[in-house]
PDB file of N, CA and C in Angstrom:
ATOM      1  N   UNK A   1      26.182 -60.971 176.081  1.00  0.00           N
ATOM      2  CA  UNK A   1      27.048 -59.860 175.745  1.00  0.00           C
ATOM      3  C   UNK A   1      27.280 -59.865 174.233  1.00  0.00           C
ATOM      4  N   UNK A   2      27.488 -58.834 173.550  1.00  0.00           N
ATOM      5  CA  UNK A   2      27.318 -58.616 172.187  1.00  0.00           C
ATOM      6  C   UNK A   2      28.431 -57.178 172.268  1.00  0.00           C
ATOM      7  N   UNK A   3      29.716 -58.138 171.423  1.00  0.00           N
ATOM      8  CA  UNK A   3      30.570 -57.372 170.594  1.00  0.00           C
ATOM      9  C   UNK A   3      29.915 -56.878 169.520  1.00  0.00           C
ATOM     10  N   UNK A   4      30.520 -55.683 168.974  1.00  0.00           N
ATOM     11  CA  UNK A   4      30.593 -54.947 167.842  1.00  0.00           C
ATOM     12  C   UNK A   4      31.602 -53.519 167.756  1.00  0.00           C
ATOM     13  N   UNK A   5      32.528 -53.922 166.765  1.00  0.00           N
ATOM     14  CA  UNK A   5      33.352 -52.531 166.597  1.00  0.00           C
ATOM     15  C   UNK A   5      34.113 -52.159 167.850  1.00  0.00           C
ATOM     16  N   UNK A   6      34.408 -53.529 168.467  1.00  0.00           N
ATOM     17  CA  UNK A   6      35.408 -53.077 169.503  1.00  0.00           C
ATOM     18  C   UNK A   6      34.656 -52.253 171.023  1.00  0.00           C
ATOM     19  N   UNK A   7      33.463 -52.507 170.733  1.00  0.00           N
ATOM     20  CA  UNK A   7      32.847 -52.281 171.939  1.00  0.00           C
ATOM     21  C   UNK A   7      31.330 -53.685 172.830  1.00  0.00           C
ATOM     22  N   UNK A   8      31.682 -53.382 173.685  1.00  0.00           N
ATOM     23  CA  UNK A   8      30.659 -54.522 174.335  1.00  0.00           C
ATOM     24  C   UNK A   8      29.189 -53.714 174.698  1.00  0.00           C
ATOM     25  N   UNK A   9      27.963 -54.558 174.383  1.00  0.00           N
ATOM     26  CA  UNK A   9      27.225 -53.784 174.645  1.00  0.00           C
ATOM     27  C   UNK A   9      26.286 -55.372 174.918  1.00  0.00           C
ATOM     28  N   UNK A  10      25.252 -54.880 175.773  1.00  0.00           N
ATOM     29  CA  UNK A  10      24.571 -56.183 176.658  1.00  0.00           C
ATOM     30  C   UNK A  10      23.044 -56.164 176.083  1.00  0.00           C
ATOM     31  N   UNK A  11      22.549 -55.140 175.195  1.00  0.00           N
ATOM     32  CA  UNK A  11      21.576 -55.582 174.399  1.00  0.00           C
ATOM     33  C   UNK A  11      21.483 -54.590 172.881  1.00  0.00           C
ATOM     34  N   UNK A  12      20.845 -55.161 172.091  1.00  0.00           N
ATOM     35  CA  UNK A  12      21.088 -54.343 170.481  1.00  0.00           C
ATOM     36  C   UNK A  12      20.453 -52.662 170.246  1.00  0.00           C
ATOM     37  N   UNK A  13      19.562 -53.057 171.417  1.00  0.00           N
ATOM     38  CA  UNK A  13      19.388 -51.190 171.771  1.00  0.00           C
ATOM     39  C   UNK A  13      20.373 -50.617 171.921  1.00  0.00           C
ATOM     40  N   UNK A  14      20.944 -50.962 172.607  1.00  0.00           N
ATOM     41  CA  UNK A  14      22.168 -49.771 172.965  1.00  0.00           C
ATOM     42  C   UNK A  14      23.277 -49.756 171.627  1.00  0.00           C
ATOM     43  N   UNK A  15      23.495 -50.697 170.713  1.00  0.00           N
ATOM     44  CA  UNK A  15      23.902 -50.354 169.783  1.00  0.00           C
ATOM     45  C   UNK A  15      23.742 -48.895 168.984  1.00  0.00           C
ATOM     46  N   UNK A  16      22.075 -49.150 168.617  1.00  0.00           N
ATOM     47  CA  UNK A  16      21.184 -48.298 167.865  1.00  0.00           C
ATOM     48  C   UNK A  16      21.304 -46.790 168.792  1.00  0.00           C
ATOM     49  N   UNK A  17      21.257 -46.775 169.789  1.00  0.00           N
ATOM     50  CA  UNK A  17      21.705 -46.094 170.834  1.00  0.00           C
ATOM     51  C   UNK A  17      22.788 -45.022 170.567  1.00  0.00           C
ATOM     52  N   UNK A  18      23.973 -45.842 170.519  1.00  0.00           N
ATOM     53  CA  UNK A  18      25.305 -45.475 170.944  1.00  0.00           C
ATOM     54  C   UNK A  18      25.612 -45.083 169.038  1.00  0.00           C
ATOM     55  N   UNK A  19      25.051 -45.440 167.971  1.00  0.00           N
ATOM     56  CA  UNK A  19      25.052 -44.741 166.928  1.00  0.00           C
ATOM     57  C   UNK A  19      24.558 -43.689 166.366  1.00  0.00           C
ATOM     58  N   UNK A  20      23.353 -43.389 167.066  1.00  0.00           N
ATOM     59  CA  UNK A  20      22.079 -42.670 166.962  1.00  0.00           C
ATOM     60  C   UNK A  20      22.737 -41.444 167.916  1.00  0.00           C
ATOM     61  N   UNK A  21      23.149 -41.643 168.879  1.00  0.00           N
ATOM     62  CA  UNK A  21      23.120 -40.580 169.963  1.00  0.00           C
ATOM     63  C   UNK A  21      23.924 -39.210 170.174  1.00  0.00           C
ATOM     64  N   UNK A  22      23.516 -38.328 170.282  1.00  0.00           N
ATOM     65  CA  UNK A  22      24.208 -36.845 170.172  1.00  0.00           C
ATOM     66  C   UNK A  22      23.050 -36.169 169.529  1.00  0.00           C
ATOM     67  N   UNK A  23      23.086 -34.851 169.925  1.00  0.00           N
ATOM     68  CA  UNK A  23      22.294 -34.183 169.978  1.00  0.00           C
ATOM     69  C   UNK A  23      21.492 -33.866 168.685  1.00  0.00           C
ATOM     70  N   UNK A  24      23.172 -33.797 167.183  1.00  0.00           N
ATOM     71  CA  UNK A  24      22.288 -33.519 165.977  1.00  0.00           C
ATOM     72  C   UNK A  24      22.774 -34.604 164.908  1.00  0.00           C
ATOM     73  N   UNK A  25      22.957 -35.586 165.892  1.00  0.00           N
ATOM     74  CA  UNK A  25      23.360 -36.587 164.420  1.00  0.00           C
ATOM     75  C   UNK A  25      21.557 -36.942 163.473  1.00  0.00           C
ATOM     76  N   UNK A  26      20.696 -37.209 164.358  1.00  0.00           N
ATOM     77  CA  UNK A  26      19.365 -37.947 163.735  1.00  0.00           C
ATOM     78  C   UNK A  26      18.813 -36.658 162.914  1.00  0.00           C
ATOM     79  N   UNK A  27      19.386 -35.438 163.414  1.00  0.00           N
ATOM     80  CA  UNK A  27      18.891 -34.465 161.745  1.00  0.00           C
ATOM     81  C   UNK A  27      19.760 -34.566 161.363  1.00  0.00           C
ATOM     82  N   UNK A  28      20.799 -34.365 161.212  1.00  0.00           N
ATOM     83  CA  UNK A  28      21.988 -34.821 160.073  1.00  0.00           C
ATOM     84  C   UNK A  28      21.113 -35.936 158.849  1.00  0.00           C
ATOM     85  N   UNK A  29      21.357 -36.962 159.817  1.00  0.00           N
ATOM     86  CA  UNK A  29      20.749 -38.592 158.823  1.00  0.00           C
ATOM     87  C   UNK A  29      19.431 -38.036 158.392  1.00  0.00           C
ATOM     88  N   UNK A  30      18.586 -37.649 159.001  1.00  0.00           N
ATOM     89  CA  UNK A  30      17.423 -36.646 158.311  1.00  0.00           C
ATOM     90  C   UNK A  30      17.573 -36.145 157.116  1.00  0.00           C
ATOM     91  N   UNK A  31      18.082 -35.159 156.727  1.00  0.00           N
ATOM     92  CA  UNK A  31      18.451 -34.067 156.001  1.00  0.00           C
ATOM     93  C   UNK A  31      18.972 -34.753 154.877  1.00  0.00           C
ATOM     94  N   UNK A  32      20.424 -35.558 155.237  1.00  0.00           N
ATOM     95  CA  UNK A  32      21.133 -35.846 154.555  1.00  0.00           C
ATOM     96  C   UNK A  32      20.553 -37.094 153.426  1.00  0.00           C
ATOM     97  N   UNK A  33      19.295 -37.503 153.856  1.00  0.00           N
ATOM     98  CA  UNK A  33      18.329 -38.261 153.267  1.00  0.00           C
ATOM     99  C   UNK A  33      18.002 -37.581 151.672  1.00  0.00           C
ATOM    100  N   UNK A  34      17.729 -36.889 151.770  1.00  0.00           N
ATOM    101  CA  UNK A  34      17.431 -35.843 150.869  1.00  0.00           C
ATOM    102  C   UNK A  34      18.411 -35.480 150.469  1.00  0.00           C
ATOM    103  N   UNK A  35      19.578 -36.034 150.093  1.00  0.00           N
ATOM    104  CA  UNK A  35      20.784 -36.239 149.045  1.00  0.00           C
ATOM    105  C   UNK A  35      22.122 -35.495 149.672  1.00  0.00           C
ATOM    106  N   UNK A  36      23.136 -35.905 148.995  1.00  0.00           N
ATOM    107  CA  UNK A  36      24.151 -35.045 149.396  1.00  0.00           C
ATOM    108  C   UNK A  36      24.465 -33.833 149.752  1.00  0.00           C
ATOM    109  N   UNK A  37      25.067 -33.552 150.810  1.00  0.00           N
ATOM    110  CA  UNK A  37      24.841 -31.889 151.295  1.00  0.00           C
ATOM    111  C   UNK A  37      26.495 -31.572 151.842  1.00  0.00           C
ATOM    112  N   UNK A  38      26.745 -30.535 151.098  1.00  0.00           N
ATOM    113  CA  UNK A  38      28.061 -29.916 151.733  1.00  0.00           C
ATOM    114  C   UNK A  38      28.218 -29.444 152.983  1.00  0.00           C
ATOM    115  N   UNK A  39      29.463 -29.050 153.715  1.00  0.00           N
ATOM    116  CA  UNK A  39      29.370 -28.720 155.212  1.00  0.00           C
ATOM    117  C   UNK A  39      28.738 -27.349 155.355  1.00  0.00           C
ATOM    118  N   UNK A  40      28.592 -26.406 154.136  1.00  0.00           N
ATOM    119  CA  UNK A  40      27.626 -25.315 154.803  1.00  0.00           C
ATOM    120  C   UNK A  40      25.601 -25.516 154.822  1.00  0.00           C
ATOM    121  N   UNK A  41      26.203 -26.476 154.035  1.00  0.00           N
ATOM    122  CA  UNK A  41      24.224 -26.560 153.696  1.00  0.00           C
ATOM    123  C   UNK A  41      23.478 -27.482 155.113  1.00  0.00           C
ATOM    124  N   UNK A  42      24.590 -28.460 155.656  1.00  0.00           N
ATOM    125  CA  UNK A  42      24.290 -29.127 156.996  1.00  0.00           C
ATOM    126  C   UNK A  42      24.106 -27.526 157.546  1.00  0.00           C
ATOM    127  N   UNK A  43      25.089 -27.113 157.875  1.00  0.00           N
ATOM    128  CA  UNK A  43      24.939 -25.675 158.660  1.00  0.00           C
ATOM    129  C   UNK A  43      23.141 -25.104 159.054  1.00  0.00           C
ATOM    130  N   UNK A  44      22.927 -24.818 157.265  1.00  0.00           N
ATOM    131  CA  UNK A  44      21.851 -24.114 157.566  1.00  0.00           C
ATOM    132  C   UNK A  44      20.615 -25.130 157.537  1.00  0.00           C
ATOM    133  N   UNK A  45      20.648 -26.649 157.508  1.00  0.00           N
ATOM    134  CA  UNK A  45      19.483 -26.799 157.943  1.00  0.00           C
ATOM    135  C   UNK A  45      19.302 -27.877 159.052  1.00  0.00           C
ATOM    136  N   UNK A  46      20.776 -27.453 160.119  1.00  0.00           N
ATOM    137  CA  UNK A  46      20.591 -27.737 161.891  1.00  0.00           C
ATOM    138  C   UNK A  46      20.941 -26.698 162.188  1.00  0.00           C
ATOM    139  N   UNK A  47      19.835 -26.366 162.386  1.00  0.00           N
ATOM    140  CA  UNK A  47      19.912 -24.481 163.218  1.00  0.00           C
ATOM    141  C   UNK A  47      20.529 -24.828 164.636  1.00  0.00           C
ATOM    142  N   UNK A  48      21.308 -23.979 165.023  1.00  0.00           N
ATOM    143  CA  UNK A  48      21.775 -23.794 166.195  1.00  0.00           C
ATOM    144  C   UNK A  48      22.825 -25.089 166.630  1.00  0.00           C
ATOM    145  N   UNK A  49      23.472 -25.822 165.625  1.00  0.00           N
ATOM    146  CA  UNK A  49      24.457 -26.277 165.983  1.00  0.00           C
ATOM    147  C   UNK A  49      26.262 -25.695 165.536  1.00  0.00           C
ATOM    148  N   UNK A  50      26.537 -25.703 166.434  1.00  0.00           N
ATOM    149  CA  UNK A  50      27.863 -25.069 166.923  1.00  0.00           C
ATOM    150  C   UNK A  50      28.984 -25.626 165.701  1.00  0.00           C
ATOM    151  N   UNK A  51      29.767 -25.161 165.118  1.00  0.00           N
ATOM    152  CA  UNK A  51      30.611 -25.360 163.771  1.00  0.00           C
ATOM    153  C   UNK A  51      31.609 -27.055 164.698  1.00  0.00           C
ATOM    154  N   UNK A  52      31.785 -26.555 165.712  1.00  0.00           N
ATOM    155  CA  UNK A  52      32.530 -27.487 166.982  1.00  0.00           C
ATOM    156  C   UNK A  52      31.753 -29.251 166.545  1.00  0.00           C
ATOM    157  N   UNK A  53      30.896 -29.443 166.915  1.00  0.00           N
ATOM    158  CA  UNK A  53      30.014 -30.023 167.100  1.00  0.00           C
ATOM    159  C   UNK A  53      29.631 -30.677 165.866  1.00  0.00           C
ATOM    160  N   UNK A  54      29.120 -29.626 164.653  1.00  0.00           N
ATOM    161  CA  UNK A  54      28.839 -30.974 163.662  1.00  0.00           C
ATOM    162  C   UNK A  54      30.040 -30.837 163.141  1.00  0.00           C
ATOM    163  N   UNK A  55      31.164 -30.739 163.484  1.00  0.00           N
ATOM    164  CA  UNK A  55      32.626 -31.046 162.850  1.00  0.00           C
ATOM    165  C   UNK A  55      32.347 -32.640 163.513  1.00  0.00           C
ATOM    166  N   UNK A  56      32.657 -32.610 164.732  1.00  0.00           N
ATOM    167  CA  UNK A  56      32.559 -33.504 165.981  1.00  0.00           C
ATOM    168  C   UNK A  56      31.761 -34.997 165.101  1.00  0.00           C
ATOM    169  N   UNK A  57      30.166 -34.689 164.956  1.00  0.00           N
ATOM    170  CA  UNK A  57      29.627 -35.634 165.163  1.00  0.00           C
ATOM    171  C   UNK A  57      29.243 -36.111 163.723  1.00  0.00           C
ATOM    172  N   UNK A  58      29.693 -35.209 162.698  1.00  0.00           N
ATOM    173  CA  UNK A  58      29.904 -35.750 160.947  1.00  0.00           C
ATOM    174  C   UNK A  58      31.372 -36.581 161.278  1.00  0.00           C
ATOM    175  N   UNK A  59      32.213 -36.275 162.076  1.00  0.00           N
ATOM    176  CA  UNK A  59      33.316 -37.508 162.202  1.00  0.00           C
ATOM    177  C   UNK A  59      32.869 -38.477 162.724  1.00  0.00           C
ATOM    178  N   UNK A  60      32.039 -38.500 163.880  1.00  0.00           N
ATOM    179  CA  UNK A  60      31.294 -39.868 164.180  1.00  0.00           C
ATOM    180  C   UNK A  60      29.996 -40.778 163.696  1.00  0.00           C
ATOM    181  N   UNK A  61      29.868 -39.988 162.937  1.00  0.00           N
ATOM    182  CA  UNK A  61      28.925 -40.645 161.895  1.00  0.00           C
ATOM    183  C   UNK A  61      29.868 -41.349 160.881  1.00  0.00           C
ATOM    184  N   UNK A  62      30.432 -40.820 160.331  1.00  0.00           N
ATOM    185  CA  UNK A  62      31.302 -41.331 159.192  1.00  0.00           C
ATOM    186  C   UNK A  62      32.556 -42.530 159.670  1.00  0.00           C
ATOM    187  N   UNK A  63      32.630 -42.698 161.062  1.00  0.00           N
ATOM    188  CA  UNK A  63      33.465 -43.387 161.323  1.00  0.00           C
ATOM    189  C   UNK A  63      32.762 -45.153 162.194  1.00  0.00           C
ATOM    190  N   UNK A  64      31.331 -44.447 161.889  1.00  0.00           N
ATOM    191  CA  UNK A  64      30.729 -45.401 162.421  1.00  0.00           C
ATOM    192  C   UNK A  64      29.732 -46.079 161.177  1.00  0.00           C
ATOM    193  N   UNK A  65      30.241 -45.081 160.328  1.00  0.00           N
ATOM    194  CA  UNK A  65      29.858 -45.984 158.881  1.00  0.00           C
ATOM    195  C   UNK A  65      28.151 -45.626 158.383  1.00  0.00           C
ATOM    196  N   UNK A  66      27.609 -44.812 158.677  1.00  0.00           N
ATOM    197  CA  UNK A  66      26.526 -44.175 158.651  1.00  0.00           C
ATOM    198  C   UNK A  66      26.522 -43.019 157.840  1.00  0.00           C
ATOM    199  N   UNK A  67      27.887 -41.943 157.582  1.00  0.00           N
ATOM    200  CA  UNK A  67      27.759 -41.459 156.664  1.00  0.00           C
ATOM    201  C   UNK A  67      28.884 -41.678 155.455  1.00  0.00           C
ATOM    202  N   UNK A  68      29.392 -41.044 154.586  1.00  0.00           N
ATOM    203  CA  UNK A  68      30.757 -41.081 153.578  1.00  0.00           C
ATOM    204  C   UNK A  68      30.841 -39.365 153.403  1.00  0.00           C
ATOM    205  N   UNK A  69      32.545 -39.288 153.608  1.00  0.00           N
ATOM    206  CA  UNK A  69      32.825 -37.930 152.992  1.00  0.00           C
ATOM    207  C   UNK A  69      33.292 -37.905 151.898  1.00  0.00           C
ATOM    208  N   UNK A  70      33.571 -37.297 150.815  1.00  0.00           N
ATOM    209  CA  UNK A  70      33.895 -37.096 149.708  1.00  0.00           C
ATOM    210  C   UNK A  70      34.747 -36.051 149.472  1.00  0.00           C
ATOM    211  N   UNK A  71      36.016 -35.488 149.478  1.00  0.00           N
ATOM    212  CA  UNK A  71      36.445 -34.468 149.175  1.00  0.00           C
ATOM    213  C   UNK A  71      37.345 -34.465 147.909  1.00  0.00           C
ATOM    214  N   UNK A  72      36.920 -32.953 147.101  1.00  0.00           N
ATOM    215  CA  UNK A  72      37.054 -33.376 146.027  1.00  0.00           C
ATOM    216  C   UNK A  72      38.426 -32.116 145.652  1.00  0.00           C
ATOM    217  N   UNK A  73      39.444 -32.487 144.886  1.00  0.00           N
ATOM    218  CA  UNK A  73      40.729 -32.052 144.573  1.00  0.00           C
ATOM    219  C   UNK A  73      41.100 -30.769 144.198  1.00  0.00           C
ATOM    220  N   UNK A  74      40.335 -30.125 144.541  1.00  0.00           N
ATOM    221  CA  UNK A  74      40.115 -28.693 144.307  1.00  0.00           C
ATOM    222  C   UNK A  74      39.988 -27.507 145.336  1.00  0.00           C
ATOM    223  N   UNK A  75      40.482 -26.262 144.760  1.00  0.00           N
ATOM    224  CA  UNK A  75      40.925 -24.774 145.691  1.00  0.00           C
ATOM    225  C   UNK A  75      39.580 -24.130 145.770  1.00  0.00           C
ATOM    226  N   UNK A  76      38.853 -23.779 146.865  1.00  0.00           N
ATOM    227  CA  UNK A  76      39.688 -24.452 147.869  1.00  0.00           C
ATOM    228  C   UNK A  76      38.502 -25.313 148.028  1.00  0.00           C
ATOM    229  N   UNK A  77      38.609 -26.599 148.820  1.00  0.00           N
ATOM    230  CA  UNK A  77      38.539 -28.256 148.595  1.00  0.00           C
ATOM    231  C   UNK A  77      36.872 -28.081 148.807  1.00  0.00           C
ATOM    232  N   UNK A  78      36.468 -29.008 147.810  1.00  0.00           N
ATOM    233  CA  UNK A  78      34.880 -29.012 148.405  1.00  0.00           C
ATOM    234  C   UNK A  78      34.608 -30.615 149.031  1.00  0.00           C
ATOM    235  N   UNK A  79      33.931 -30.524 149.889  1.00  0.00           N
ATOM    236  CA  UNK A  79      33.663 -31.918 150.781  1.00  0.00           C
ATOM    237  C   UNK A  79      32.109 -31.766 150.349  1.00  0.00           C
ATOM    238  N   UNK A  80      31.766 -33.346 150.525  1.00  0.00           N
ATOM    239  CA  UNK A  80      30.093 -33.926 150.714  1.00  0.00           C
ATOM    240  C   UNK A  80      30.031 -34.562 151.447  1.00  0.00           C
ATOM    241  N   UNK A  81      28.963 -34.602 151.985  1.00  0.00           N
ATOM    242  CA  UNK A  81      28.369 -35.692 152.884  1.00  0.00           C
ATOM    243  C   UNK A  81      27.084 -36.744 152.000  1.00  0.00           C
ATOM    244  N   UNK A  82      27.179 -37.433 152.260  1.00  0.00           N
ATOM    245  CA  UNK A  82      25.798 -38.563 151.823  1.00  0.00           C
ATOM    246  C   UNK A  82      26.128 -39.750 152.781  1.00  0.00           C
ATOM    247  N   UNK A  83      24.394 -40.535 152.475  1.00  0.00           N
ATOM    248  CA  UNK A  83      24.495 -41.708 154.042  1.00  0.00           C
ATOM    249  C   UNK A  83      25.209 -42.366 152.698  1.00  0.00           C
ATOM    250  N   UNK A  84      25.614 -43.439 153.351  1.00  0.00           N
ATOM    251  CA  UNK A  84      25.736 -45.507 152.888  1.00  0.00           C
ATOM    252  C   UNK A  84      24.103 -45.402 153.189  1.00  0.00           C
ATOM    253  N   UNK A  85      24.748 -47.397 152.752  1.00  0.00           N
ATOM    254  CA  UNK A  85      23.855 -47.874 153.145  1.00  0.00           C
ATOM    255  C   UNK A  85      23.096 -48.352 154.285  1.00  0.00           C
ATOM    256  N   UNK A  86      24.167 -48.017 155.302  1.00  0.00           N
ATOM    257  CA  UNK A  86      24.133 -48.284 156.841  1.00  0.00           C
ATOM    258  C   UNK A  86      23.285 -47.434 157.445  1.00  0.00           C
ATOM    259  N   UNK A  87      23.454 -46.001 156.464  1.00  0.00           N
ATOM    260  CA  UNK A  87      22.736 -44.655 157.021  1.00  0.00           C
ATOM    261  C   UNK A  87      21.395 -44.635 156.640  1.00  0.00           C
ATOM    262  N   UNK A  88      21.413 -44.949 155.463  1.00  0.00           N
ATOM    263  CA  UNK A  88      19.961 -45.242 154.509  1.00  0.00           C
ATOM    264  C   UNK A  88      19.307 -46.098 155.307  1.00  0.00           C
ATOM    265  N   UNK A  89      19.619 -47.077 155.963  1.00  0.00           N
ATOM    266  CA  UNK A  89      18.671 -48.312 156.850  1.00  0.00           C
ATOM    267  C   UNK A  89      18.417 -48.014 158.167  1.00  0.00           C
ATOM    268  N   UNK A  90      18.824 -46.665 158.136  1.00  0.00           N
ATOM    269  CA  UNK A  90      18.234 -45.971 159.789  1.00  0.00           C
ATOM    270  C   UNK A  90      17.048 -45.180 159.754  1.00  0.00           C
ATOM    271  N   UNK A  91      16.452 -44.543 158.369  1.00  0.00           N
ATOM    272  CA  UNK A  91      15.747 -44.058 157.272  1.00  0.00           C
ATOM    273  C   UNK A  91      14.273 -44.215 158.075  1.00  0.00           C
ATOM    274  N   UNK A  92      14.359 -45.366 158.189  1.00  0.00           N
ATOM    275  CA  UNK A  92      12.771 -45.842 158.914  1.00  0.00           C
ATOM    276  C   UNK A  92      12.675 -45.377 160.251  1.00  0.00           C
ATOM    277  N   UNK A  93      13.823 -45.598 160.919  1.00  0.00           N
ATOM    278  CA  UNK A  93      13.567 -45.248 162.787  1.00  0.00           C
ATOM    279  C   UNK A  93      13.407 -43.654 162.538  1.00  0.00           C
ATOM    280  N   UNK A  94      14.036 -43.108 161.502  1.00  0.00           N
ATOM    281  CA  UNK A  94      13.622 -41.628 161.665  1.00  0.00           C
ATOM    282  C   UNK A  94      12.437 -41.526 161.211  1.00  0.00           C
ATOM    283  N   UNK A  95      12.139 -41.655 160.307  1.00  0.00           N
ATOM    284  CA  UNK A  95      10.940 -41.775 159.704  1.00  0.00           C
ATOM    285  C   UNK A  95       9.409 -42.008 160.867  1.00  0.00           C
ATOM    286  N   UNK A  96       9.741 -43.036 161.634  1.00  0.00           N
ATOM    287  CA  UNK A  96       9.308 -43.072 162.767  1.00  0.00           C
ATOM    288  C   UNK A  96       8.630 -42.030 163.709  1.00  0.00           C
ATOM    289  N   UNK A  97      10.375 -41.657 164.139  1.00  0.00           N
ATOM    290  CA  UNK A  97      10.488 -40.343 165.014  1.00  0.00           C
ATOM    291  C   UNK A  97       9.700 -38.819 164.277  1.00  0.00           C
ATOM    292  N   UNK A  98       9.781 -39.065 162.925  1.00  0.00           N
ATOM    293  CA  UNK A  98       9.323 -38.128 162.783  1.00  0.00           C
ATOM    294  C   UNK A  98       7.677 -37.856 162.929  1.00  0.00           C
ATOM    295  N   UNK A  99       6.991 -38.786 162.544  1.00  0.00           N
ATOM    296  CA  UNK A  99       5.774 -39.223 162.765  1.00  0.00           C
ATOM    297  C   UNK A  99       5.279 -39.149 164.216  1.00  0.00           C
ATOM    298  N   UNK A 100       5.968 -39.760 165.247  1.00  0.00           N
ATOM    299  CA  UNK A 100       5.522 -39.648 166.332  1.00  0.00           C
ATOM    300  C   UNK A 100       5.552 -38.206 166.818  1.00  0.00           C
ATOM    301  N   UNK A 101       7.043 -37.544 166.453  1.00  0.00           N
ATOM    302  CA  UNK A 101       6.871 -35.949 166.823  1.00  0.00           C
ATOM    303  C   UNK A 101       5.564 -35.332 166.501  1.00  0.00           C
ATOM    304  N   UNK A 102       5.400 -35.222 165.131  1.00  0.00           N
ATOM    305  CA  UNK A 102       4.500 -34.604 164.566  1.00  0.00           C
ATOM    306  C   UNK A 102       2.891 -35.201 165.063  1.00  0.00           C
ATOM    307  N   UNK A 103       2.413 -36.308 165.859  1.00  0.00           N
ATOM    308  CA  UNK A 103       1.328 -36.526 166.280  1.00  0.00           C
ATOM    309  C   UNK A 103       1.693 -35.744 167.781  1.00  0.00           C
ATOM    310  N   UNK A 104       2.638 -35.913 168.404  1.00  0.00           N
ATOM    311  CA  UNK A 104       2.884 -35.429 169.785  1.00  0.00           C
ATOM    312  C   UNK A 104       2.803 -33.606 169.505  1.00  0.00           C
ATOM    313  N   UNK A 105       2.998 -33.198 168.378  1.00  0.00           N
ATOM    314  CA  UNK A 105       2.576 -31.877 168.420  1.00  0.00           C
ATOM    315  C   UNK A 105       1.676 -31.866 168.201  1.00  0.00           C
ATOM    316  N   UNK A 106       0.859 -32.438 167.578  1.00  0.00           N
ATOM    317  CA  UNK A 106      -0.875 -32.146 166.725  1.00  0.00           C
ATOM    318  C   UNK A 106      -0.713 -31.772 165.558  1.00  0.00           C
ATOM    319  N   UNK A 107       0.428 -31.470 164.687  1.00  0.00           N
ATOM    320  CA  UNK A 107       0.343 -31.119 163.570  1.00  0.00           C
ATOM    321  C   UNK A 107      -0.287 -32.137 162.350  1.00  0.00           C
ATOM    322  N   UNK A 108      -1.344 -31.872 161.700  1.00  0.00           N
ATOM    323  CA  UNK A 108      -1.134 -32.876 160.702  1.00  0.00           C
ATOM    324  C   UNK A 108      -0.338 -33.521 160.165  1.00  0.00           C
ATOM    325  N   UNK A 109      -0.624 -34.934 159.294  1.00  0.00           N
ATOM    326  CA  UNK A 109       0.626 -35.636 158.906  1.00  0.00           C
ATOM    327  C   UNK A 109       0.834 -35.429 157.660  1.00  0.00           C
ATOM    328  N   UNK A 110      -0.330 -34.413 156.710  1.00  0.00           N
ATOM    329  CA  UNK A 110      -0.064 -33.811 154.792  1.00  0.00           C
ATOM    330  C   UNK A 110       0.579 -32.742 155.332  1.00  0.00           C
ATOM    331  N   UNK A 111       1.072 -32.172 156.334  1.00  0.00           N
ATOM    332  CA  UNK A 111       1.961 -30.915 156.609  1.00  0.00           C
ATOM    333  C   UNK A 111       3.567 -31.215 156.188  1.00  0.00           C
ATOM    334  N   UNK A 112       3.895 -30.368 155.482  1.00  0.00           N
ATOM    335  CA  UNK A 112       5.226 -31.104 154.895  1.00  0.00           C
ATOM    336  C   UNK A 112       6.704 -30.121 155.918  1.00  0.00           C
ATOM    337  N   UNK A 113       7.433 -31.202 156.658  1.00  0.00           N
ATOM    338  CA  UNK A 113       7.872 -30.426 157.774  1.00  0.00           C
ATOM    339  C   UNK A 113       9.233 -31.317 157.872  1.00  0.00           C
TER     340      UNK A 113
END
């Protein structure tokens, strides 16, 4: 059995799992790779997620230490998102995923996507 963060989990998958999981956090960490992005620019590049939702799961990213918000003192307030370093070291499993998508479609891998 393997504590972490106040939860029990019985192998380190399910860690990676239970951080990773929801529908648009792994484009979030995607995207957000490619530098800091305010809450409308997430908007437009996870199509079809609900304002509900990446409210939702930019709080659970950030509380699980994968991303940082930044809000800055001003009318009216501008917020950022960027990973840590926690987020940055997930970089590869996407990186991964993305690769495998893109052979599971057939798309070439010089296709920039």
């Amino acid at each position: 059995m393997i504590e972490w963060n106040g939860k029990k989990y019985h192998c380190p998958v399910e860690v990676s799992m239970d951080l990773l999981s929801g529908k648009w956090k792994c484009l979030m960490l995607w995207h957000l790779n490619d530098g800091t992005k305010r809450y409308s620019e997430l908007e437009r590049v996870v199509p079809g997620v609900s304002q509900k939702m990446l409210s939702q799961q930019l709080r659970e990213l950030e509380h699980d230490g994968l991303i940082s918000k930044t809000v800055y003192p001003e009318v009216p307030p501008r917020v950022e998102y960027a990973l840590t370093e926690l987020g940055k070291s997930a970089f590869p499993i996407l990186k991964l995923m993305h690769e495998w998508g893109m052979t599971k479609l057939g798309v070439p891998e010089n296709t920039n996507h």
